[in-house]
PDB file of N, CA and C in Angstrom:
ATOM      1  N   UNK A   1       4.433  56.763 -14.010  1.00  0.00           N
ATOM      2  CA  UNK A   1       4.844  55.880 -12.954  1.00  0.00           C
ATOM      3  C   UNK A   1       3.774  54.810 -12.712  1.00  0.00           C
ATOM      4  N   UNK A   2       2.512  55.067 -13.075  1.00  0.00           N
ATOM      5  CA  UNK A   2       1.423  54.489 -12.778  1.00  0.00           C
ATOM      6  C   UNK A   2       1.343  53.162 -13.742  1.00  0.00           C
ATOM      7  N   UNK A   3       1.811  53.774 -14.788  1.00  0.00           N
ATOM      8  CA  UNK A   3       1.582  52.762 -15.798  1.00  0.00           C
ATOM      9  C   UNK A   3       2.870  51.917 -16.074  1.00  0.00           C
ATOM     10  N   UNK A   4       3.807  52.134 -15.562  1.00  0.00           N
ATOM     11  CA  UNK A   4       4.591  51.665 -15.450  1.00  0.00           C
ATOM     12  C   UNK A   4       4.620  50.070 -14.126  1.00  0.00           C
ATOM     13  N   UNK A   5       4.334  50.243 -13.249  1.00  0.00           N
ATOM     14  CA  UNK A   5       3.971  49.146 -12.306  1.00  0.00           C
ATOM     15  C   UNK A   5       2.794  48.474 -12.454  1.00  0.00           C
ATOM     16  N   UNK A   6       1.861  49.303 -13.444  1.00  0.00           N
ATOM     17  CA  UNK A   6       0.929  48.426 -14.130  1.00  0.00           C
ATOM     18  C   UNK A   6       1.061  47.076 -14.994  1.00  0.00           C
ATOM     19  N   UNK A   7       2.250  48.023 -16.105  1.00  0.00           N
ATOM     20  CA  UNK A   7       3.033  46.464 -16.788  1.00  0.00           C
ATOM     21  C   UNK A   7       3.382  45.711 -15.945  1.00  0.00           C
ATOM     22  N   UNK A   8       4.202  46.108 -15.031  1.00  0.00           N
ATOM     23  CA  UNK A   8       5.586  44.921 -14.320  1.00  0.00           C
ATOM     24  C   UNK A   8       4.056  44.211 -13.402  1.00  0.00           C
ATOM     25  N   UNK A   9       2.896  44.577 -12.712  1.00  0.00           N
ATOM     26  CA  UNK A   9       2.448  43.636 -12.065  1.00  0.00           C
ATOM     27  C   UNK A   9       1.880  42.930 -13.480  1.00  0.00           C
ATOM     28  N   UNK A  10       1.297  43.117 -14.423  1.00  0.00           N
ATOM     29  CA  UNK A  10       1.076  42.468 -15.535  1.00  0.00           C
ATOM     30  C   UNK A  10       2.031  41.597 -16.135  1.00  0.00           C
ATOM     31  N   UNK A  11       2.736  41.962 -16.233  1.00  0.00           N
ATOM     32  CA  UNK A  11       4.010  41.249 -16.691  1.00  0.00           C
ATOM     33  C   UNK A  11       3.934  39.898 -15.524  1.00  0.00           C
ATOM     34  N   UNK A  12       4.051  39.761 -14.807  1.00  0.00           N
ATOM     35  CA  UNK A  12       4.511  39.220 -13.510  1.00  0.00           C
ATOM     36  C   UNK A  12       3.251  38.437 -13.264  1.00  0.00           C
ATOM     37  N   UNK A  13       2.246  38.530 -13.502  1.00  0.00           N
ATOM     38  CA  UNK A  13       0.932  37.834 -13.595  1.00  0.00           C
ATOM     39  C   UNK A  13       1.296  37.083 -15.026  1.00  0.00           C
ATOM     40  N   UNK A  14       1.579  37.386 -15.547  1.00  0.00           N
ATOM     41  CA  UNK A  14       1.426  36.666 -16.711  1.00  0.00           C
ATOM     42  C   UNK A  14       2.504  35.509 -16.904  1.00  0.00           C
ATOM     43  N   UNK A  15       3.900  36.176 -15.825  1.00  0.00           N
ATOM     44  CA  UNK A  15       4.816  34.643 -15.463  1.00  0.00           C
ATOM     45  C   UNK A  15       4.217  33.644 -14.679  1.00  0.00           C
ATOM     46  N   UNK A  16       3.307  34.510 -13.608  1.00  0.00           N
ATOM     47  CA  UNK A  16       2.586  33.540 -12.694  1.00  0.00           C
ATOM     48  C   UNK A  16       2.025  32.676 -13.121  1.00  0.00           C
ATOM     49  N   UNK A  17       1.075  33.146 -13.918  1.00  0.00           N
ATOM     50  CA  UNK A  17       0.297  32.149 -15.006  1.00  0.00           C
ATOM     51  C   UNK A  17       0.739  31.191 -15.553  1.00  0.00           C
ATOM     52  N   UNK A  18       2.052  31.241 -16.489  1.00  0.00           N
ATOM     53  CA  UNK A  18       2.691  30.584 -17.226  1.00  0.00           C
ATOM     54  C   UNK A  18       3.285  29.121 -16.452  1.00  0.00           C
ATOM     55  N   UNK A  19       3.542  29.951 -14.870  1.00  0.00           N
ATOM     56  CA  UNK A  19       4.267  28.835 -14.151  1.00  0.00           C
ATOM     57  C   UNK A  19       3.551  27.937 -13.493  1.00  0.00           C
ATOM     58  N   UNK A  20       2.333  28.436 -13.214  1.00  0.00           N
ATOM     59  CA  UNK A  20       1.099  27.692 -12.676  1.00  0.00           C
ATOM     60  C   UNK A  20       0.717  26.888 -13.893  1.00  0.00           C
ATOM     61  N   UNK A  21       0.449  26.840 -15.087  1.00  0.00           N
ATOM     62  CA  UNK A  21       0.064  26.210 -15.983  1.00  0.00           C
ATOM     63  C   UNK A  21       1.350  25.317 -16.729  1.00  0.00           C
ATOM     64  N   UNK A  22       2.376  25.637 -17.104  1.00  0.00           N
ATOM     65  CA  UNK A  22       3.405  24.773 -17.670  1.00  0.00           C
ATOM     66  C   UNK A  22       4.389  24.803 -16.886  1.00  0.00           C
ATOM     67  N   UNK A  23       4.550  25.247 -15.931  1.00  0.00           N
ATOM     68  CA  UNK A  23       5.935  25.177 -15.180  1.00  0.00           C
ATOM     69  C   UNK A  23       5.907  24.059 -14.392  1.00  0.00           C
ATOM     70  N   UNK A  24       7.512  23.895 -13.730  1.00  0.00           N
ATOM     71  CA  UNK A  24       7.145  22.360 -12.992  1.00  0.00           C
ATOM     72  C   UNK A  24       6.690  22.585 -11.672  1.00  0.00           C
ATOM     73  N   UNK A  25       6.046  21.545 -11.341  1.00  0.00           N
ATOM     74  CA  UNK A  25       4.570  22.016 -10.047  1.00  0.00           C
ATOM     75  C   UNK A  25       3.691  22.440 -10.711  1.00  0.00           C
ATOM     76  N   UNK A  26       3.381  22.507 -11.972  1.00  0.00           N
ATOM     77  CA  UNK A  26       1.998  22.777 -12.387  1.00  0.00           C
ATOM     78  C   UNK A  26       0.940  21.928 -12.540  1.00  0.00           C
ATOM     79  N   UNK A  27      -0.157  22.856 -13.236  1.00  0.00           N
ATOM     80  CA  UNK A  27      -1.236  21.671 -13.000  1.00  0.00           C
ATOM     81  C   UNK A  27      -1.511  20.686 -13.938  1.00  0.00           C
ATOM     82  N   UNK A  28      -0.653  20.514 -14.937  1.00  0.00           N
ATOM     83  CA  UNK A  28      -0.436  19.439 -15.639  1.00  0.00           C
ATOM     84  C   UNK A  28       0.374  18.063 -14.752  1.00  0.00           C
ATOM     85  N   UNK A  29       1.835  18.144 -14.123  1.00  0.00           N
ATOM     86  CA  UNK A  29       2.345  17.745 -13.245  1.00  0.00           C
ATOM     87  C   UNK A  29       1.510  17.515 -11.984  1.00  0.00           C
ATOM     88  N   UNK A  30       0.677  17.868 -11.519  1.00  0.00           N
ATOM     89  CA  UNK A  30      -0.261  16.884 -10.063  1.00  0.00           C
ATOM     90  C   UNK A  30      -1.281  17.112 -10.415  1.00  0.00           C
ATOM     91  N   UNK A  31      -1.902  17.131 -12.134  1.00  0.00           N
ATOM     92  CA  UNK A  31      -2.620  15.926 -12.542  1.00  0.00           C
ATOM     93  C   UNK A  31      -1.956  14.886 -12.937  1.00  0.00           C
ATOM     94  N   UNK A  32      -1.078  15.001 -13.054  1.00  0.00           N
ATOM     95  CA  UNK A  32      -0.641  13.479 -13.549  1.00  0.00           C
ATOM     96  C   UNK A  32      -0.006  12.812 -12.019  1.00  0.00           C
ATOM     97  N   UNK A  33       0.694  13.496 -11.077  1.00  0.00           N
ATOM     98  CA  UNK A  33       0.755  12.754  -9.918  1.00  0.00           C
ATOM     99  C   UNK A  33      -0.896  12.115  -8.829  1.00  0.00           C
ATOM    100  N   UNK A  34      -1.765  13.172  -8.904  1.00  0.00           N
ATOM    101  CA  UNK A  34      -3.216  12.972  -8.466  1.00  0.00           C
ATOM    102  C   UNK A  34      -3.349  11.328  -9.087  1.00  0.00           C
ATOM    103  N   UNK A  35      -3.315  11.250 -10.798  1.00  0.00           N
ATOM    104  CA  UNK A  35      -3.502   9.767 -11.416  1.00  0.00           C
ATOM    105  C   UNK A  35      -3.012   8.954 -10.556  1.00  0.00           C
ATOM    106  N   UNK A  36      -1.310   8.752 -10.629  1.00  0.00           N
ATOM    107  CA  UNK A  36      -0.597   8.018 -10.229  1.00  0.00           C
ATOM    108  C   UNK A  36      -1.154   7.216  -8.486  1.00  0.00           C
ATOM    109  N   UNK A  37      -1.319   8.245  -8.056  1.00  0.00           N
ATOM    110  CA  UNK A  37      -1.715   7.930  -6.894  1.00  0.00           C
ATOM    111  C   UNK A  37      -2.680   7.033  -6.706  1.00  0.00           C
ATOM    112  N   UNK A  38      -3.687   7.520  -7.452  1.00  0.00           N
ATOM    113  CA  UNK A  38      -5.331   6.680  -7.706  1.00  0.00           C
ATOM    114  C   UNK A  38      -4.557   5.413  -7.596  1.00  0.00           C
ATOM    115  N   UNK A  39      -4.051   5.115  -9.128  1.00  0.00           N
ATOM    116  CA  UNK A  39      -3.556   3.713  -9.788  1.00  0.00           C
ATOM    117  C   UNK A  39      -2.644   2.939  -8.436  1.00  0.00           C
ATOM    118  N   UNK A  40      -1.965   3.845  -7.677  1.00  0.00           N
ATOM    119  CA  UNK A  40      -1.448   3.130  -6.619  1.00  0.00           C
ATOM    120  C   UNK A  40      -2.270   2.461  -5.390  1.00  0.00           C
ATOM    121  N   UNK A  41      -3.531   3.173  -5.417  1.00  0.00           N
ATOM    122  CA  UNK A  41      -4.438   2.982  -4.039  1.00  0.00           C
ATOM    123  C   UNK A  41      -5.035   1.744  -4.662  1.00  0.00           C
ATOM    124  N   UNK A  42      -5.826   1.407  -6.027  1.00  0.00           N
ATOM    125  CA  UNK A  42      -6.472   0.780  -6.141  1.00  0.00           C
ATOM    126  C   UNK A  42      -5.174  -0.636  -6.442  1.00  0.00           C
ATOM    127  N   UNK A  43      -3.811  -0.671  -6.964  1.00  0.00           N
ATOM    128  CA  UNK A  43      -3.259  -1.750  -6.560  1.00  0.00           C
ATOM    129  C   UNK A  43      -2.671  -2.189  -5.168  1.00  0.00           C
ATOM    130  N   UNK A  44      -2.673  -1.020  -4.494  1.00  0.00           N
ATOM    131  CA  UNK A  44      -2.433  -1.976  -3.108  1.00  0.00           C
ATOM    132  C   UNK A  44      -3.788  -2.408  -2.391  1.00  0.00           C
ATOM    133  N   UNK A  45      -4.964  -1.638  -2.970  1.00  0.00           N
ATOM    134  CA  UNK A  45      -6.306  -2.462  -2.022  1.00  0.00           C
ATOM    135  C   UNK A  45      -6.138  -4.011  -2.809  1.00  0.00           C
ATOM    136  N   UNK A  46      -5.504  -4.081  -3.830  1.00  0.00           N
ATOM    137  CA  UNK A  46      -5.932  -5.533  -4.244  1.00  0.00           C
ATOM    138  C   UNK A  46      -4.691  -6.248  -3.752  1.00  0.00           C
ATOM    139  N   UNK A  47      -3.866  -5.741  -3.288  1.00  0.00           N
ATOM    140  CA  UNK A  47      -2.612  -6.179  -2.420  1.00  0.00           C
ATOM    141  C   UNK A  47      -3.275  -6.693  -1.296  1.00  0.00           C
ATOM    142  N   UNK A  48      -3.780  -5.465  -0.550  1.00  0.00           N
ATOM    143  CA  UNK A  48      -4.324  -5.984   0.546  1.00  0.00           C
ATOM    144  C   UNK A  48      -5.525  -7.242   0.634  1.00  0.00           C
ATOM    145  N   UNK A  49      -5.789  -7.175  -0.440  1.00  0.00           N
ATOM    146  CA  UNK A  49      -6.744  -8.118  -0.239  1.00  0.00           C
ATOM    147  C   UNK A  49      -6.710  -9.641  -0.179  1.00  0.00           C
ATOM    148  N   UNK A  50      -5.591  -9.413  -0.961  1.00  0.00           N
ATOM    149  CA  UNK A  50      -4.716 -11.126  -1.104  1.00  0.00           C
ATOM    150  C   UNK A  50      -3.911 -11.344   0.404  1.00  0.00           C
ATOM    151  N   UNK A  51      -3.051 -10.064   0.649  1.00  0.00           N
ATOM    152  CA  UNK A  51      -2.472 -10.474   1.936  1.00  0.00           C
ATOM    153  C   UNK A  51      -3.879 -10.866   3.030  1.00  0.00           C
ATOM    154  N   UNK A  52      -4.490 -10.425   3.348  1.00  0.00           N
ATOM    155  CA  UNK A  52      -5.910 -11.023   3.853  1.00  0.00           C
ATOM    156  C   UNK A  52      -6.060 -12.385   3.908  1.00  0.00           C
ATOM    157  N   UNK A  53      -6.329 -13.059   2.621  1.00  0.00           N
ATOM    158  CA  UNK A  53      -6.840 -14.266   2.010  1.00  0.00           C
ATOM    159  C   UNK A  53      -5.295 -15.088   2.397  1.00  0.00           C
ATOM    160  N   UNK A  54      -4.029 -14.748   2.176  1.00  0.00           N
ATOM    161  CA  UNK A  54      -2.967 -15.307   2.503  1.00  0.00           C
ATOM    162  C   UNK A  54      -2.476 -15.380   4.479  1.00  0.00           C
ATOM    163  N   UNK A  55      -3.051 -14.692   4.808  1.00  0.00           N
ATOM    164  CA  UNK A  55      -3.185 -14.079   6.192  1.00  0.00           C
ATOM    165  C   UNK A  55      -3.851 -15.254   6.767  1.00  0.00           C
ATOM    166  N   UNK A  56      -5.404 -15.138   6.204  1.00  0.00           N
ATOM    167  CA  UNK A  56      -6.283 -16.510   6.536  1.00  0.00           C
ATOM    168  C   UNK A  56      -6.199 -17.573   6.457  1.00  0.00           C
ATOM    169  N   UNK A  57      -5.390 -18.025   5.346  1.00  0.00           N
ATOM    170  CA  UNK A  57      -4.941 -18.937   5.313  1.00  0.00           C
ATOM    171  C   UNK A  57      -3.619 -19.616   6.015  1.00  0.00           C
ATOM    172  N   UNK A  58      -2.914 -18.794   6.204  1.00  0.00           N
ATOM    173  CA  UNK A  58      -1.405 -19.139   7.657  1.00  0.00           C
ATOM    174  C   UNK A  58      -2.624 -19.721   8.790  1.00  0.00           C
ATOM    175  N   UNK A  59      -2.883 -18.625   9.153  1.00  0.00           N
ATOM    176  CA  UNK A  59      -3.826 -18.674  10.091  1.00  0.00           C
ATOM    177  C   UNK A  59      -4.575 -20.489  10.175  1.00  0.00           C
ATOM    178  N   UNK A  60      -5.346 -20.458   9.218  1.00  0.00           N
ATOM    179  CA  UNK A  60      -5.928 -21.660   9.148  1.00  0.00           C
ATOM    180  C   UNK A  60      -5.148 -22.997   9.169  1.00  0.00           C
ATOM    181  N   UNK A  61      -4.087 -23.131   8.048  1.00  0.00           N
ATOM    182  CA  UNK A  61      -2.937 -24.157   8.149  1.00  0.00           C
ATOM    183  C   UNK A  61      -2.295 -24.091   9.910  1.00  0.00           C
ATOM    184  N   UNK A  62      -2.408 -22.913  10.642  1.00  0.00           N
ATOM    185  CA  UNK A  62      -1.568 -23.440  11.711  1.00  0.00           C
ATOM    186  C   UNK A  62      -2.487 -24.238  13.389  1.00  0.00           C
ATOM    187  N   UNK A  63      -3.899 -23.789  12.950  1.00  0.00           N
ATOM    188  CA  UNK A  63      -4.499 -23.453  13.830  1.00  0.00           C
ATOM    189  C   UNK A  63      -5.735 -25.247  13.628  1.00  0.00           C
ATOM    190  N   UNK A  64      -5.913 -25.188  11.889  1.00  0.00           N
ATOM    191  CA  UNK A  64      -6.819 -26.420  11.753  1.00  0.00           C
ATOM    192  C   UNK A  64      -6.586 -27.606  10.836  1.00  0.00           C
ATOM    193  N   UNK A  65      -6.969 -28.189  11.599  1.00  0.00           N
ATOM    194  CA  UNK A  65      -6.590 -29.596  10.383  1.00  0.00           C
ATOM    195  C   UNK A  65      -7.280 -29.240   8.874  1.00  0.00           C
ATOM    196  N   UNK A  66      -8.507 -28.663   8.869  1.00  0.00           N
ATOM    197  CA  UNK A  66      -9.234 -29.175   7.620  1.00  0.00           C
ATOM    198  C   UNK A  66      -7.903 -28.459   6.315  1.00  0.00           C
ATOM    199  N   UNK A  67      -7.737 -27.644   6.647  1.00  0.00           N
ATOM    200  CA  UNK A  67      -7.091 -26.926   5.482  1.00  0.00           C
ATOM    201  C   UNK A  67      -5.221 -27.699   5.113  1.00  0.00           C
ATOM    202  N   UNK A  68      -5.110 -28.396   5.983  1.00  0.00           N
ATOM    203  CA  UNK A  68      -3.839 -29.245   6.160  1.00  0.00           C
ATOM    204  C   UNK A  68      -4.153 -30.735   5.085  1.00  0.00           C
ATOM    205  N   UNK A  69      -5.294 -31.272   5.922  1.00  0.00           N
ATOM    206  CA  UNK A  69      -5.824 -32.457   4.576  1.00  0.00           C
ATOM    207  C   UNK A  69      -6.465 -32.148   3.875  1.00  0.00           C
ATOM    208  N   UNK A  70      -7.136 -31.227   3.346  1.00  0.00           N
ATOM    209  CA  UNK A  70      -7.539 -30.574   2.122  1.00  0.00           C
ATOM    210  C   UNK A  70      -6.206 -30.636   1.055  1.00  0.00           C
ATOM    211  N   UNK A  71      -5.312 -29.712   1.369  1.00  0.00           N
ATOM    212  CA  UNK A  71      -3.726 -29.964   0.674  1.00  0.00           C
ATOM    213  C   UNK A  71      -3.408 -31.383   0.593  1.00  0.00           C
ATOM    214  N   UNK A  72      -3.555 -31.897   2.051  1.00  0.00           N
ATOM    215  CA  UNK A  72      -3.042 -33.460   1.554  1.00  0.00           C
ATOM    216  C   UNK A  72      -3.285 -34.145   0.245  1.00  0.00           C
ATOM    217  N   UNK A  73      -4.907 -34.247   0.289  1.00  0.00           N
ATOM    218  CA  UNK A  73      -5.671 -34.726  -0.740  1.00  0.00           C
ATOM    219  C   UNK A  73      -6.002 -33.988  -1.937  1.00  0.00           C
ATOM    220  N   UNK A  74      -5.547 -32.647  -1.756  1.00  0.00           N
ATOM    221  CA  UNK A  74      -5.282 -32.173  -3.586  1.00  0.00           C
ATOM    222  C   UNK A  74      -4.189 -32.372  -4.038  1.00  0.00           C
ATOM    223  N   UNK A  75      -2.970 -31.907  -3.512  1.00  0.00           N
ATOM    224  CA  UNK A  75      -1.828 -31.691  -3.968  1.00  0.00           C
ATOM    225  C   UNK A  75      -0.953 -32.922  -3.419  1.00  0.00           C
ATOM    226  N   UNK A  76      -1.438 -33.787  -2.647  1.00  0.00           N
ATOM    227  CA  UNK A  76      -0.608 -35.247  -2.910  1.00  0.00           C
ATOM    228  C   UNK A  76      -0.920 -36.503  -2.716  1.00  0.00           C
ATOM    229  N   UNK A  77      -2.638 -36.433  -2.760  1.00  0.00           N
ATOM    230  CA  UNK A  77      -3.336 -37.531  -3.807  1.00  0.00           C
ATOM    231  C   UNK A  77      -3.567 -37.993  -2.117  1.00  0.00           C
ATOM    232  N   UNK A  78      -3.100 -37.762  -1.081  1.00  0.00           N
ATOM    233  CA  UNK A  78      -3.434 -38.508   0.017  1.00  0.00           C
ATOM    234  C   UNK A  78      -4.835 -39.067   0.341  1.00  0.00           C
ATOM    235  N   UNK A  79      -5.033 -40.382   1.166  1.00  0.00           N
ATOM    236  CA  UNK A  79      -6.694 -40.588   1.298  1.00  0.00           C
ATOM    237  C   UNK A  79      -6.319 -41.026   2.635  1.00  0.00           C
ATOM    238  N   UNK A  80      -7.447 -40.990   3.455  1.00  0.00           N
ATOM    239  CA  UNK A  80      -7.273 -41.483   5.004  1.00  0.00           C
ATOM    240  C   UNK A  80      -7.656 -43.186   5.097  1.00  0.00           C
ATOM    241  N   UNK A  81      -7.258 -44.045   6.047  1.00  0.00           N
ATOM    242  CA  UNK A  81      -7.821 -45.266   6.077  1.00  0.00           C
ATOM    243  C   UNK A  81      -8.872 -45.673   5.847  1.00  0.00           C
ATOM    244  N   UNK A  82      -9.232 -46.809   5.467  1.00  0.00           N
ATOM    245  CA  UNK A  82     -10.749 -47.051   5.242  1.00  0.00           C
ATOM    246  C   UNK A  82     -11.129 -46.045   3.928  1.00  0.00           C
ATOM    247  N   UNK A  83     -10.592 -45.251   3.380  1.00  0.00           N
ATOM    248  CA  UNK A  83     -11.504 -44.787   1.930  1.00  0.00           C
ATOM    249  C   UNK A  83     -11.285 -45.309   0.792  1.00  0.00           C
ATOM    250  N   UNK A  84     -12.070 -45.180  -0.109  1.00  0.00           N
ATOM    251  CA  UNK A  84     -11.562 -45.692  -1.379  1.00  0.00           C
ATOM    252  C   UNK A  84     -11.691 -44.777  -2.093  1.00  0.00           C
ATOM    253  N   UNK A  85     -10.445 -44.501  -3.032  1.00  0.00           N
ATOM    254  CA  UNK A  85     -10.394 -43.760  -4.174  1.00  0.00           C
ATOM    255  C   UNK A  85     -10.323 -43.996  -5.364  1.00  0.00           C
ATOM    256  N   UNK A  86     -11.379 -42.837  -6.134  1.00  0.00           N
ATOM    257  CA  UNK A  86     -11.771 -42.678  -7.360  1.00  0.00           C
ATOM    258  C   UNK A  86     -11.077 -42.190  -8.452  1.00  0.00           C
ATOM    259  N   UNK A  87     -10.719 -42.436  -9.332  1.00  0.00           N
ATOM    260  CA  UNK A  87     -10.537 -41.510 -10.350  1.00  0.00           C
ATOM    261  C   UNK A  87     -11.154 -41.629 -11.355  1.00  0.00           C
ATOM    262  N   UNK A  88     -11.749 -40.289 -11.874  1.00  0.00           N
ATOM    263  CA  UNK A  88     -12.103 -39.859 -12.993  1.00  0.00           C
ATOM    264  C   UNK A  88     -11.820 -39.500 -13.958  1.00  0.00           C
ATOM    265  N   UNK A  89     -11.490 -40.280 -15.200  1.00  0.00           N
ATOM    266  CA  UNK A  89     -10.574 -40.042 -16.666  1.00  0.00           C
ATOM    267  C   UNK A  89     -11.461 -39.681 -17.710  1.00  0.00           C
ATOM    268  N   UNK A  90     -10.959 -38.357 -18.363  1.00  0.00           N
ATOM    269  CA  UNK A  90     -11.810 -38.368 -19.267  1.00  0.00           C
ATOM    270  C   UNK A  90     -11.458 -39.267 -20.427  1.00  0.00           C
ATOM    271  N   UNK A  91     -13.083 -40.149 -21.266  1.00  0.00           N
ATOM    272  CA  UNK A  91     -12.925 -40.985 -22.118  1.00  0.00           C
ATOM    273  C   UNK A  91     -11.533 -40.528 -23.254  1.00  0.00           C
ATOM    274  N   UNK A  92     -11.770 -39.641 -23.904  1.00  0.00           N
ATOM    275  CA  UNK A  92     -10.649 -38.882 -24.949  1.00  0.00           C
ATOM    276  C   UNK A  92      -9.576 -39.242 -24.346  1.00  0.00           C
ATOM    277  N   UNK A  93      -9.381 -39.017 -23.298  1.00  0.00           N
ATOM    278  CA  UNK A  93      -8.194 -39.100 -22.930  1.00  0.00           C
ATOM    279  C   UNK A  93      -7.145 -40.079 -22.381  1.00  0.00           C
ATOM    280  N   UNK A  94      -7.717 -41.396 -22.801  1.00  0.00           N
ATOM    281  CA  UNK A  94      -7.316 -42.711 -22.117  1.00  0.00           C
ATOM    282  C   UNK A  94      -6.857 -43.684 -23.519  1.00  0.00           C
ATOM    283  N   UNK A  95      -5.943 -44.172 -23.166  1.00  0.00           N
ATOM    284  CA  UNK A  95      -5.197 -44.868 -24.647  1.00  0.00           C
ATOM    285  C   UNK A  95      -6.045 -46.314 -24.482  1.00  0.00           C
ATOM    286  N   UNK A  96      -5.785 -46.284 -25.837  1.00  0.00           N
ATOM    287  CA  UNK A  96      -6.593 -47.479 -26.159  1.00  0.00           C
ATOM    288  C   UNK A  96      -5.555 -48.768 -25.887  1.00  0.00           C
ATOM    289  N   UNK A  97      -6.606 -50.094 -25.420  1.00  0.00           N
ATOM    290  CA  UNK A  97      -5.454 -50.953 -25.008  1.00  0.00           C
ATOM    291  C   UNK A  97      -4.498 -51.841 -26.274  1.00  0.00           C
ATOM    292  N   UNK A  98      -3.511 -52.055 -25.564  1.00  0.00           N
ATOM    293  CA  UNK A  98      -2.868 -52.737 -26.336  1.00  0.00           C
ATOM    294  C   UNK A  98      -3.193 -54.264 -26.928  1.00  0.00           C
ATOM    295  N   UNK A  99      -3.270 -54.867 -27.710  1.00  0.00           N
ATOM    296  CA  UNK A  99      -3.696 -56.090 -28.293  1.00  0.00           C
ATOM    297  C   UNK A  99      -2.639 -57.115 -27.339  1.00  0.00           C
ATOM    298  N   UNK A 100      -3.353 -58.328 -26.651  1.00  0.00           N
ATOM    299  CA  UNK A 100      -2.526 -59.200 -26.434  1.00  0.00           C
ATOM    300  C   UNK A 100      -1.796 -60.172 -26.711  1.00  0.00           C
ATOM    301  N   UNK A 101      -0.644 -60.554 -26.749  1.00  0.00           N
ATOM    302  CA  UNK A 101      -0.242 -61.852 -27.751  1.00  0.00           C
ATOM    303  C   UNK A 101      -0.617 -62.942 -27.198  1.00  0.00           C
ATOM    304  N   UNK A 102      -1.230 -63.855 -28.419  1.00  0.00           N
ATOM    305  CA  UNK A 102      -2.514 -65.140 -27.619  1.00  0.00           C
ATOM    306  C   UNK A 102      -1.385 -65.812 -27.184  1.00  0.00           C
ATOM    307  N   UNK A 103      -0.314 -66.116 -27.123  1.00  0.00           N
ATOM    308  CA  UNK A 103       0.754 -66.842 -26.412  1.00  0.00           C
ATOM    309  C   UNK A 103       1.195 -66.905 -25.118  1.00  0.00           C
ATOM    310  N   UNK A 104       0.917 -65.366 -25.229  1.00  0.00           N
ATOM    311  CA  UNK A 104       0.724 -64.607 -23.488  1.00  0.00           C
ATOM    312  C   UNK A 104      -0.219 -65.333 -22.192  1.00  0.00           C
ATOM    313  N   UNK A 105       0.197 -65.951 -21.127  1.00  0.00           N
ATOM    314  CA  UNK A 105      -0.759 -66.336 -20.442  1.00  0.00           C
ATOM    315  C   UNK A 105      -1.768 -65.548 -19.355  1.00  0.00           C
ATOM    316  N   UNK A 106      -1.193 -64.211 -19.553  1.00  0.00           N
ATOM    317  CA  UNK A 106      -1.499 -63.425 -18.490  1.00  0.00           C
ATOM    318  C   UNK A 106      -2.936 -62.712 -18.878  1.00  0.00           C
ATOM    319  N   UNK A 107      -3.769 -62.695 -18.294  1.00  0.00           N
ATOM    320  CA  UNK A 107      -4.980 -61.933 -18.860  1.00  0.00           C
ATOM    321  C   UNK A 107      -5.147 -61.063 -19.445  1.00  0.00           C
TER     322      UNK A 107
END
């Protein structure tokens, strides 16, 4: 009798085992969820970090001019009265002029 409930708890340890190691919920399965998780924390801190920087920036567009004509003057060439604007071409990149016809009176 003795040895008999010896197997079956043996036996039964040895499913335990099996299910703890390859079964589902094992520790193959939340190591691989433990990963997942990581990979999720470190893309939403970089989520968060942009919403931040996008945050600051609402913020700034509603609150100050500088960041309003900053845009002006990158993204649509704007200049305020009284300035004069520059542009800078690179040489390579400027066509060569066209020859004039000497008939032409125009400079």
């Amino acid at each position: 009798m003795f040895r008999l409930i010896t197997l079956v708890l043996l036996a039964l340890l040895i499913f335990l085992q099996l299910q703890l190691w390859t079964g589902d919920g094992g520790r193959k399965q939340v190591e691989d969820l433990r990963a997942s998780v990581d990979r999720q924390r470190v893309e939403n801190r970089a989520l968060e970090a942009r919403n931040e920087a996008l945050e600051a920036e609402v913020v700034d567009l509603k609150e100050g001019q500088s960041a309003v004509e900053e845009r002006a003057r990158s993204e649509l060439g704007m200049i305020l009265p009284g300035e004069v604007f520059y542009r800078v071409v690179d040489g390579d990149k400027v066509p060569e002029p066209k020859p004039q016809d000497p008939a032409d009176p125009r400079p």
